[in-house]
C-alpha atoms as a PDB file:
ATOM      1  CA  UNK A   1       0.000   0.000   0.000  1.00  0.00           C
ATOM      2  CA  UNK A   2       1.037   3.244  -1.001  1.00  0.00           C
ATOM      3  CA  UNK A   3       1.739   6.010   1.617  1.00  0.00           C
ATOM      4  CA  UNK A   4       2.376   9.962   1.252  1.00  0.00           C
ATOM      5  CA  UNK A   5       4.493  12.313   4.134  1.00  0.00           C
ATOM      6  CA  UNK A   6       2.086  14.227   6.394  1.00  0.00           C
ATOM      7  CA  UNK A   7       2.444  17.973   5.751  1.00  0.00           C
ATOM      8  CA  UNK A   8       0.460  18.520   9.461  1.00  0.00           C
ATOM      9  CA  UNK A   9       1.252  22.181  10.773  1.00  0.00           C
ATOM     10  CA  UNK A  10       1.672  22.873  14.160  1.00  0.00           C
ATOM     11  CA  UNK A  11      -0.990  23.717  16.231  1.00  0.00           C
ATOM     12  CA  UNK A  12      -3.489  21.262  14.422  1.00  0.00           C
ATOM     13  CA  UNK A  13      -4.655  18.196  16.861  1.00  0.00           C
ATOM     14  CA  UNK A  14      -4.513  15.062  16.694  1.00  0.00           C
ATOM     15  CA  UNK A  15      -8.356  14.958  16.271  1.00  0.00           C
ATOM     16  CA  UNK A  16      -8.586  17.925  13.581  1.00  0.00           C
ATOM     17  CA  UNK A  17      -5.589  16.278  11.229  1.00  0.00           C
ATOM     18  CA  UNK A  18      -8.167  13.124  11.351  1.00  0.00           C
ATOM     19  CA  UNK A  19     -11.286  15.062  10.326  1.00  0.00           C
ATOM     20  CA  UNK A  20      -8.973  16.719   7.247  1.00  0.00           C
ATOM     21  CA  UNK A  21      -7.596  13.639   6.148  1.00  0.00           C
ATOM     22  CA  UNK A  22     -10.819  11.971   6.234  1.00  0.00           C
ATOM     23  CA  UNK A  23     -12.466  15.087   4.790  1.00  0.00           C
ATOM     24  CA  UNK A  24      -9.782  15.478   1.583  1.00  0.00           C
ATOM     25  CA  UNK A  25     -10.026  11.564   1.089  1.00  0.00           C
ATOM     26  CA  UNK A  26     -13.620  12.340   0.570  1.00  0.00           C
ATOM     27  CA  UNK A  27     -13.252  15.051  -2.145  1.00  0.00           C
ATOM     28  CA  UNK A  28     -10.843  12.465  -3.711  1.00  0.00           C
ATOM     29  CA  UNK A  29     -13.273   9.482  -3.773  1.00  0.00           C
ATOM     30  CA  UNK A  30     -15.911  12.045  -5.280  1.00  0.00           C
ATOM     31  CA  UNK A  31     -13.587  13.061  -7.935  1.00  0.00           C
ATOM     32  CA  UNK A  32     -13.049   9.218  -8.361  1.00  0.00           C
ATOM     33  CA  UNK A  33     -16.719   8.988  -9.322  1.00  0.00           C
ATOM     34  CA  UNK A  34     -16.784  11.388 -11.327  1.00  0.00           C
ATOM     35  CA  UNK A  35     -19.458  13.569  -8.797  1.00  0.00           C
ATOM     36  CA  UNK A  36     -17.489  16.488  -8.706  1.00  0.00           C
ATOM     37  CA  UNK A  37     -18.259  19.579 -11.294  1.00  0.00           C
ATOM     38  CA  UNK A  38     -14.853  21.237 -11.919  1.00  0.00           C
ATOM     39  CA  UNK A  39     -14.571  23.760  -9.208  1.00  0.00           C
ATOM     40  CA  UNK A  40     -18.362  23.982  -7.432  1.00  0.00           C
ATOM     41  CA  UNK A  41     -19.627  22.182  -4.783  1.00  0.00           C
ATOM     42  CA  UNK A  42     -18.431  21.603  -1.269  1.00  0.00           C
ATOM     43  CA  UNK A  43     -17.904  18.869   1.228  1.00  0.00           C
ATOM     44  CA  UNK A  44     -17.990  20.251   4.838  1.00  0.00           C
ATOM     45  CA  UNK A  45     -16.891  18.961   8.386  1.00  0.00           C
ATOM     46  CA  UNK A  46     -16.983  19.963  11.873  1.00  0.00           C
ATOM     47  CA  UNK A  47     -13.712  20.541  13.479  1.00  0.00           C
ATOM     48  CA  UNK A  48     -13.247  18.962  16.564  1.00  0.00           C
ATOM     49  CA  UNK A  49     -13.881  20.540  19.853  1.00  0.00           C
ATOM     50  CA  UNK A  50     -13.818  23.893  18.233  1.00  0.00           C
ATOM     51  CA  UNK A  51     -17.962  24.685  17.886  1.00  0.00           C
ATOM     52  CA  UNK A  52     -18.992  26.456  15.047  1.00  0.00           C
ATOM     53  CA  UNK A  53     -15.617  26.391  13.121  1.00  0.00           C
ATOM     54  CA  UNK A  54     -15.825  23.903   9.633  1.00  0.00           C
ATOM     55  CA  UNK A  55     -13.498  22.513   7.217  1.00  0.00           C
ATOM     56  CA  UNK A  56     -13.895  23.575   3.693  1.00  0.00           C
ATOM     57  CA  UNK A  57     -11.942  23.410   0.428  1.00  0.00           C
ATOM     58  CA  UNK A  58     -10.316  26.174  -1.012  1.00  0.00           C
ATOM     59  CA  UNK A  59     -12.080  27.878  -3.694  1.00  0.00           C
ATOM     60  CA  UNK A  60     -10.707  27.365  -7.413  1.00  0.00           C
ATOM     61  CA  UNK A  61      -8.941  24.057  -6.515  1.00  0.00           C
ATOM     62  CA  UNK A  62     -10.471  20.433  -8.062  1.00  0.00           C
ATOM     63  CA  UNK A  63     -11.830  17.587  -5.830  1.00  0.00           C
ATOM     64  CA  UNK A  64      -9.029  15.721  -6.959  1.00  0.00           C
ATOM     65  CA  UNK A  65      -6.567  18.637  -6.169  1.00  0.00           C
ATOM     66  CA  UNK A  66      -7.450  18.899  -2.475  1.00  0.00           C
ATOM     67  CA  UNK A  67      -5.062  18.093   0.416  1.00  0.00           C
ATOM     68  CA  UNK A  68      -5.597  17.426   4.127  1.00  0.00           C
ATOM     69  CA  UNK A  69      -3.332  20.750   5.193  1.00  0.00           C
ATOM     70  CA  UNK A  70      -4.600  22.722   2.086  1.00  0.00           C
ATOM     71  CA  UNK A  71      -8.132  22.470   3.421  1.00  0.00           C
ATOM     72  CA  UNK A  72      -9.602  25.863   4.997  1.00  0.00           C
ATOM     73  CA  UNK A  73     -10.676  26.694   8.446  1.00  0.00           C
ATOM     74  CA  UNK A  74     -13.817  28.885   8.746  1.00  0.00           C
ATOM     75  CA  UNK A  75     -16.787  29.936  10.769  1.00  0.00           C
ATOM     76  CA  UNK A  76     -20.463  29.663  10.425  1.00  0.00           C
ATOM     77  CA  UNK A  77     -20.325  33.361   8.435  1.00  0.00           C
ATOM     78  CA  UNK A  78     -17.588  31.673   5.890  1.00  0.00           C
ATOM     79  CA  UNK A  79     -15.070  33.836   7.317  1.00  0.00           C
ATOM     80  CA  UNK A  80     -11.689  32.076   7.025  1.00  0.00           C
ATOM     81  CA  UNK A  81      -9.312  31.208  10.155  1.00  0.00           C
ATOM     82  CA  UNK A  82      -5.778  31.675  10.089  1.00  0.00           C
ATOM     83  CA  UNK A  83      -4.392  31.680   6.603  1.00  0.00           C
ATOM     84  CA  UNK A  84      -5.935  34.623   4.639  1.00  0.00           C
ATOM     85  CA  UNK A  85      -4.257  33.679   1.415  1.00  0.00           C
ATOM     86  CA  UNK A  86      -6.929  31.662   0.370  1.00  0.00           C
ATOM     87  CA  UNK A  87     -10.084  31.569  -0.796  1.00  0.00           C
ATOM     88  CA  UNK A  88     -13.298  30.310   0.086  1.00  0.00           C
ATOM     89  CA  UNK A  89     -16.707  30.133  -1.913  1.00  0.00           C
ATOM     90  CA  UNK A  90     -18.844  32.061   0.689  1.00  0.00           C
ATOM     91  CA  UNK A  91     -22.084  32.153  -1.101  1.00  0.00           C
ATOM     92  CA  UNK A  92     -21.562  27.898  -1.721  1.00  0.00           C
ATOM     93  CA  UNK A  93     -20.968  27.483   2.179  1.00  0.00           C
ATOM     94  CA  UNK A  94     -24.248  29.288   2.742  1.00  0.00           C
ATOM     95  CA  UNK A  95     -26.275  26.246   2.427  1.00  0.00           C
ATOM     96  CA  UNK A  96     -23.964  24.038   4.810  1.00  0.00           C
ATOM     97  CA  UNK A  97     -23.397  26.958   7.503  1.00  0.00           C
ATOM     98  CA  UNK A  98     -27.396  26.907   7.625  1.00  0.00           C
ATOM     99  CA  UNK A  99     -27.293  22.740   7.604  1.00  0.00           C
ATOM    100  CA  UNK A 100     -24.751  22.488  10.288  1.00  0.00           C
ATOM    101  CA  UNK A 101     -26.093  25.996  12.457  1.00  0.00           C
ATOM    102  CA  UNK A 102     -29.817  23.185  12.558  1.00  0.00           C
ATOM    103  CA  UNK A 103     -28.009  20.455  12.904  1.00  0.00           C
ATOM    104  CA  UNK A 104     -25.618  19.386  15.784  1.00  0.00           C
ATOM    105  CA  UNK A 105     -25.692  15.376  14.396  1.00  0.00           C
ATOM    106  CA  UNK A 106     -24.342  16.828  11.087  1.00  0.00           C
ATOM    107  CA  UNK A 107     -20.797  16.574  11.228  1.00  0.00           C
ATOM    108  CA  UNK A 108     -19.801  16.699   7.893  1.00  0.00           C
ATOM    109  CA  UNK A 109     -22.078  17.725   4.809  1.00  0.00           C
ATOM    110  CA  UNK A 110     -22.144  16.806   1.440  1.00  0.00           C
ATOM    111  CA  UNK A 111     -23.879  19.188  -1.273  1.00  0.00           C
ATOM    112  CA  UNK A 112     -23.068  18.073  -4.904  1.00  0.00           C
ATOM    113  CA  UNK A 113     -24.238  18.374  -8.483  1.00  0.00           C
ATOM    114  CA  UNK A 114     -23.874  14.773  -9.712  1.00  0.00           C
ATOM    115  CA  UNK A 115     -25.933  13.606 -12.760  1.00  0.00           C
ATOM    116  CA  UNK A 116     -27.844  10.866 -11.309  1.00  0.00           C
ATOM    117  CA  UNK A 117     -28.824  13.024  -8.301  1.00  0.00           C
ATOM    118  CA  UNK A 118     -30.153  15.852 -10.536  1.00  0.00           C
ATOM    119  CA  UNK A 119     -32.209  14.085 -12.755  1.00  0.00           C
ATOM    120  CA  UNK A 120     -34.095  12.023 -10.095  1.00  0.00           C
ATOM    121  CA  UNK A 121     -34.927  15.513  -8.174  1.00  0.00           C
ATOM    122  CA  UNK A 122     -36.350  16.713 -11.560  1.00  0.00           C
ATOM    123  CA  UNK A 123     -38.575  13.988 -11.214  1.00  0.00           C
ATOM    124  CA  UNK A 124     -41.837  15.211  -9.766  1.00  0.00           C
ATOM    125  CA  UNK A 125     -42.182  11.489  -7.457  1.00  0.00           C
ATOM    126  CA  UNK A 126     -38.791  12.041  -6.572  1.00  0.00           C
ATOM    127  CA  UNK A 127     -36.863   9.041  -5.559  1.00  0.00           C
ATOM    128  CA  UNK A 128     -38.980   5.520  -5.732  1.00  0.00           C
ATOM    129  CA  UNK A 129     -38.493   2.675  -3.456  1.00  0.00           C
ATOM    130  CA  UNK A 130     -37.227   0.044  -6.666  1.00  0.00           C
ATOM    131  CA  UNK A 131     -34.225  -0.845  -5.383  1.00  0.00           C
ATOM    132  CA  UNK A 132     -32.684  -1.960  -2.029  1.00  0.00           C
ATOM    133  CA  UNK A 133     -30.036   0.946  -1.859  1.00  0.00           C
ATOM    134  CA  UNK A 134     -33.165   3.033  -2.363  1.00  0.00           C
ATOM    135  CA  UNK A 135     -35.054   1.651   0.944  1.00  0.00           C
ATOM    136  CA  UNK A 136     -32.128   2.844   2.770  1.00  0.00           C
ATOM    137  CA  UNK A 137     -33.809   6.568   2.391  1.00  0.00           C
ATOM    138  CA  UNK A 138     -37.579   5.528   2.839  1.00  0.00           C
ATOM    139  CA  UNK A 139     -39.006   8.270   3.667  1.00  0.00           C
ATOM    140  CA  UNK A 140     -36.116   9.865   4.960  1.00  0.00           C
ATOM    141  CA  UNK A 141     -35.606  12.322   2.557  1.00  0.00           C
ATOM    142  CA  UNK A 142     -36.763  15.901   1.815  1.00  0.00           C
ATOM    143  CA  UNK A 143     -37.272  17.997  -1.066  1.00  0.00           C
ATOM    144  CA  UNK A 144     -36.289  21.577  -1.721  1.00  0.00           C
ATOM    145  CA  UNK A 145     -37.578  23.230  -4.740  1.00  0.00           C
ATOM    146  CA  UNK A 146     -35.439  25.352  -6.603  1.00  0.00           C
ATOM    147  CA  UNK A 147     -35.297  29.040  -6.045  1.00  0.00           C
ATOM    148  CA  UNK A 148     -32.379  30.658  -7.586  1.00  0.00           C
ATOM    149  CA  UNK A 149     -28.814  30.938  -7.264  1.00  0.00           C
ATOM    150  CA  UNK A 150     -28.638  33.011  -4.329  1.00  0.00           C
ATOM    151  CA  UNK A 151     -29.238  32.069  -1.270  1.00  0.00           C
ATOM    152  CA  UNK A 152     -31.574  34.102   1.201  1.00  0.00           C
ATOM    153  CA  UNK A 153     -31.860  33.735   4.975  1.00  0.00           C
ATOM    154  CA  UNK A 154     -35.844  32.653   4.138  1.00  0.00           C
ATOM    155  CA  UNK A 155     -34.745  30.122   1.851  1.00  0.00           C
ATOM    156  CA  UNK A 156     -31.887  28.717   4.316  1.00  0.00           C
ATOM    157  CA  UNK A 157     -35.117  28.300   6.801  1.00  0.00           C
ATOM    158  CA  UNK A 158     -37.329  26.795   4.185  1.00  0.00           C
ATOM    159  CA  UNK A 159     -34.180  24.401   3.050  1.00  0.00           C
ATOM    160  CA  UNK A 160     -33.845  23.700   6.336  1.00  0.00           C
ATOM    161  CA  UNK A 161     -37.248  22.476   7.596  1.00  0.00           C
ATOM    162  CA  UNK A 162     -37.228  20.644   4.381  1.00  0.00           C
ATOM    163  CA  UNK A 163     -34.583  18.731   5.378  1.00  0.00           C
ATOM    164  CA  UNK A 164     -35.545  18.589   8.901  1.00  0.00           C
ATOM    165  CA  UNK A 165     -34.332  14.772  10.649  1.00  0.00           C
ATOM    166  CA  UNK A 166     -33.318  13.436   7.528  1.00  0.00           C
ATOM    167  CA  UNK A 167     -30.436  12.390   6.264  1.00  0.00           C
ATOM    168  CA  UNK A 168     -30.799  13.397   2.532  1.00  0.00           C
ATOM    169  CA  UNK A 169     -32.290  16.048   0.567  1.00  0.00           C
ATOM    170  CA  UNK A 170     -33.158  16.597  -3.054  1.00  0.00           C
ATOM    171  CA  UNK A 171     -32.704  20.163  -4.360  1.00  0.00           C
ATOM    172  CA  UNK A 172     -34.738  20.431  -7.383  1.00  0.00           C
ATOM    173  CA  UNK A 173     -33.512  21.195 -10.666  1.00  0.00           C
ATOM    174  CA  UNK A 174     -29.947  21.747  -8.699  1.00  0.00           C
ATOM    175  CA  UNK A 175     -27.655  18.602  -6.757  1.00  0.00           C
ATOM    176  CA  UNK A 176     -28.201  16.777  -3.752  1.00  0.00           C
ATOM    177  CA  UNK A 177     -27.472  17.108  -0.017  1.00  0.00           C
ATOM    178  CA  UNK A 178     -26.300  14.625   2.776  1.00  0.00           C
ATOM    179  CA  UNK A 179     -25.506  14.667   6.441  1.00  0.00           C
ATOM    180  CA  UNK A 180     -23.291  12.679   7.744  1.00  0.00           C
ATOM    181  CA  UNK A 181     -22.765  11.751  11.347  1.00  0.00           C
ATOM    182  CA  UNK A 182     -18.479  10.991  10.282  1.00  0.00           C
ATOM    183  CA  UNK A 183     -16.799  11.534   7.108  1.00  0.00           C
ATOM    184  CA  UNK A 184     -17.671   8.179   6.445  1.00  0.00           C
ATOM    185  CA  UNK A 185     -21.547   7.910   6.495  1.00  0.00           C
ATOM    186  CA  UNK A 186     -21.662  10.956   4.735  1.00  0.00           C
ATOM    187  CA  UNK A 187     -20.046   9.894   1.765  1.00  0.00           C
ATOM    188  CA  UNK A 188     -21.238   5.752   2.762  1.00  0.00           C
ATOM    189  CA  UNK A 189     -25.095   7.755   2.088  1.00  0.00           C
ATOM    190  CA  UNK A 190     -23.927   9.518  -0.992  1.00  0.00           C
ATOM    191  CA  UNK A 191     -22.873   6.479  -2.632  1.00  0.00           C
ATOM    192  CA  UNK A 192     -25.817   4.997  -1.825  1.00  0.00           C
ATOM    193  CA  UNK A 193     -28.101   7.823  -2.606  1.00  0.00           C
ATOM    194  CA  UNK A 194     -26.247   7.927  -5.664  1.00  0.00           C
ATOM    195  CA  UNK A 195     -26.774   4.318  -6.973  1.00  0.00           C
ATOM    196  CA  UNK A 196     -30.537   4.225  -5.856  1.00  0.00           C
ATOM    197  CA  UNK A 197     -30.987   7.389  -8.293  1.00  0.00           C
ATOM    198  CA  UNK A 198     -28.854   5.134 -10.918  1.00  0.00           C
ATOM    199  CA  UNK A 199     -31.030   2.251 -10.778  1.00  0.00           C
ATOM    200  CA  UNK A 200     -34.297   3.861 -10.952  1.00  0.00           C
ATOM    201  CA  UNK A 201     -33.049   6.072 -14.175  1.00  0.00           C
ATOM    202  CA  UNK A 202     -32.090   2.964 -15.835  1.00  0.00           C
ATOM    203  CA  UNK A 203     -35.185   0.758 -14.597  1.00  0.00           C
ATOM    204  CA  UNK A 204     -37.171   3.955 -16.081  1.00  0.00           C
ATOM    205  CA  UNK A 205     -35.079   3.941 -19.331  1.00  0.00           C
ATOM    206  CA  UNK A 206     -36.704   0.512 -20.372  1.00  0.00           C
ATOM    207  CA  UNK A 207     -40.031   1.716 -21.104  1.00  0.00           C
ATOM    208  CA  UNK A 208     -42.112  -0.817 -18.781  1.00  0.00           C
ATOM    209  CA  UNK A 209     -44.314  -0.916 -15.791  1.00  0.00           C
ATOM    210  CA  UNK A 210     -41.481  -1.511 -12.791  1.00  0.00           C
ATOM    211  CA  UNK A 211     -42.079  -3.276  -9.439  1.00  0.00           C
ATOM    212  CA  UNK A 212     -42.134  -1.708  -6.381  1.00  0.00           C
ATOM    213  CA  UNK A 213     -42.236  -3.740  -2.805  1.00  0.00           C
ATOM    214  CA  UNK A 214     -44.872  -2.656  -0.672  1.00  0.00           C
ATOM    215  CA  UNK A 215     -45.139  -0.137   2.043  1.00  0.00           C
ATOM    216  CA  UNK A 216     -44.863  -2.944   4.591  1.00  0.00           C
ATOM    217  CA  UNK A 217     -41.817  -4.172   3.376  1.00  0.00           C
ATOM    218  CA  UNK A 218     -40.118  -1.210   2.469  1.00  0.00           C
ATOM    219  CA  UNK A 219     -40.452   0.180   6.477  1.00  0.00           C
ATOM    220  CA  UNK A 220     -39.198  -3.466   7.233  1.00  0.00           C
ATOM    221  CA  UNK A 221     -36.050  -3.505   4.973  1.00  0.00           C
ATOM    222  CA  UNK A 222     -35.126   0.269   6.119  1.00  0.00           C
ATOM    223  CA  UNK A 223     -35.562  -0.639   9.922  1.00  0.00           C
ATOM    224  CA  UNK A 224     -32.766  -3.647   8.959  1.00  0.00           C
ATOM    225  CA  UNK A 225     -30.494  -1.250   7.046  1.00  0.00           C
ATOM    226  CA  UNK A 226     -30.176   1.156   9.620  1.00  0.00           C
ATOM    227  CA  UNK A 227     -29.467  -1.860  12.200  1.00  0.00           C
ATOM    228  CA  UNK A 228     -28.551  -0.598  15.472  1.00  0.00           C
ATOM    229  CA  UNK A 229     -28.255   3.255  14.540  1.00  0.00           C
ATOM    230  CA  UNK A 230     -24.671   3.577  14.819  1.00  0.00           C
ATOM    231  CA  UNK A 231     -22.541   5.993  12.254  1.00  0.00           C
ATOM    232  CA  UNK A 232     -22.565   4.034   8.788  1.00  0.00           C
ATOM    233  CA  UNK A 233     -19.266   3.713   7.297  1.00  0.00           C
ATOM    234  CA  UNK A 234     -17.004   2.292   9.957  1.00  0.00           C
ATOM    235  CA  UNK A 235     -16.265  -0.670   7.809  1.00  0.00           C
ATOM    236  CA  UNK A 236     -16.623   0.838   4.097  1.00  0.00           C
ATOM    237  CA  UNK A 237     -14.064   3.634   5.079  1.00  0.00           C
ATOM    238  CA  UNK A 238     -10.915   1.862   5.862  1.00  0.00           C
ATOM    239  CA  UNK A 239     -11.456  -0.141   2.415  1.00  0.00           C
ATOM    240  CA  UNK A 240     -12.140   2.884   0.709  1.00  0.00           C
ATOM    241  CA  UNK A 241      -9.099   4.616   1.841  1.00  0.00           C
ATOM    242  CA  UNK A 242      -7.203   1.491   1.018  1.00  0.00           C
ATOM    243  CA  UNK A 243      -8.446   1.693  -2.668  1.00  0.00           C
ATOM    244  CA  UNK A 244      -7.694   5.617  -2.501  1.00  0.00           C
ATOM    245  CA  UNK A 245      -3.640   4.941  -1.341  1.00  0.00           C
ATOM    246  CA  UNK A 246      -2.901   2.468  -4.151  1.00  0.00           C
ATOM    247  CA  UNK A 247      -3.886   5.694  -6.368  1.00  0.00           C
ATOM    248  CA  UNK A 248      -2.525   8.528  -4.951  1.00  0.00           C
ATOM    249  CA  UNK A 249      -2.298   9.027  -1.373  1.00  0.00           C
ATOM    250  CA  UNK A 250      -1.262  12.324  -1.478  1.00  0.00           C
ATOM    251  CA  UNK A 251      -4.746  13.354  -0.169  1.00  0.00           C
ATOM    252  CA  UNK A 252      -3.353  12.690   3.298  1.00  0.00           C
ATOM    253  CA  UNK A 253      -0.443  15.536   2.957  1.00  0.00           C
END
């Protein structure tokens, strides 16, 4: 297995060098998959035992650019921490300040603008329960119609109560959201969100009247996905990462 030097400043703990090498893995893996759109989107995370300061990537750098040190510190306004010399996309953190200002169980959030995601939430139904991967998010998952590029302090409350307990939201006509409880169930529920929006697209691409389980056994099968309620991820991660440092691991620098 591959391994890269740490570039870890001084003054970062032990816990927050854990979060950013976790959190620029993630960009990585997105990039991966091809979820990324060139510059946009952002991948958030709480930084340890410092409330209300995030993790963010540095505006005008690519998912698969982004390094655990090069990774910004700012607060819930988007105002950077320490190093002035970089950028941050303000107006792109506004949605994920207002996600993780509702939300204390939302340690890291995930906002992209990947295909599969956007052309479910164009769907009026939204996302149908036709595959197992999409029972995972029975009825767990909001909707947020599309307002406009800007976003307002009414429409971070509306976005918000849209989202309300759930892990995932659709924003219409624009990406999708996740919470994540780690690092690793955030991007563990993007995947997943990801391929249940695959499968339906494709299942809808044949032309023919699909199957859906019933209601009965849909609340059955997501009771037995979410098991005991713990953080998903803890076992998908460390293969993951794996995978990632026979690449390049010079996410972890």
């Amino acid at each position: 297995m591959n391994t890269a030097p740490s570039s870890r400043s001084d003054g970062i703990s032990d816990a927050e060098w854990r979060v950013r090498v976790d959190l620029a893995a993630c960009y990585r893996l997105c990039a991966l998959r091809q979820w990324d759109d060139i510059i946009y989107t952002h991948i958030s995370a709480t930084v340890p035992s410092e409330p209300g300061h995030y993790l963010i990537n540095p505006f005008g750098e690519r998912f698969d650019e982004i390094r655990a040190s090069g990774l910004v510190k700012i607060d819930l306004q988007g105002r950077i921490l320490g190093d002035a010399t970089r950028r941050v996309n303000v107006t792109g953190f506004a949605i994920h300040g207002a996600v993780h200002a509702a939300r204390a169980d939302a340690m890291c959030v995930m906002h992209l603008h990947h295909a599969n995601g956007i052309a479910v939430g164009m769907q009026e139904q939204g996302l149908l329960p036709l595959s197992q991967h999409a029972l995972r998010f029975y009825e767990q998952v909001g909707y947020h119609d599309y307002e406009g590029l800007a976003l307002s302090a009414q429409e971070q409350g509306r976005l918000v109560q849209r989202l309300g307990g759930f892990p995932a939201l659709f924003l219409r006509n624009h990406g999708t959201l996740v919470c994540g409880r780690t690092v690793a169930e955030a991007f563990v529920l993007m995947d997943t969100l990801d391929k249940a929006c695959a499968y339906q697209l494709k299942g809808q691409s044949g032309g023919v009247r699909l199957v859906q389980p019933s209601p009965e056994v849909c609340r059955k099968t997501w009771r037995e996905l979410v098991g005991d309620g713990a953080p998903e991820g803890a076992l998908e991660w460390p293969a993951l990462l794996r995978l990632l440092n026979d690449i390049d691991p010079t996410y972890q620098q």
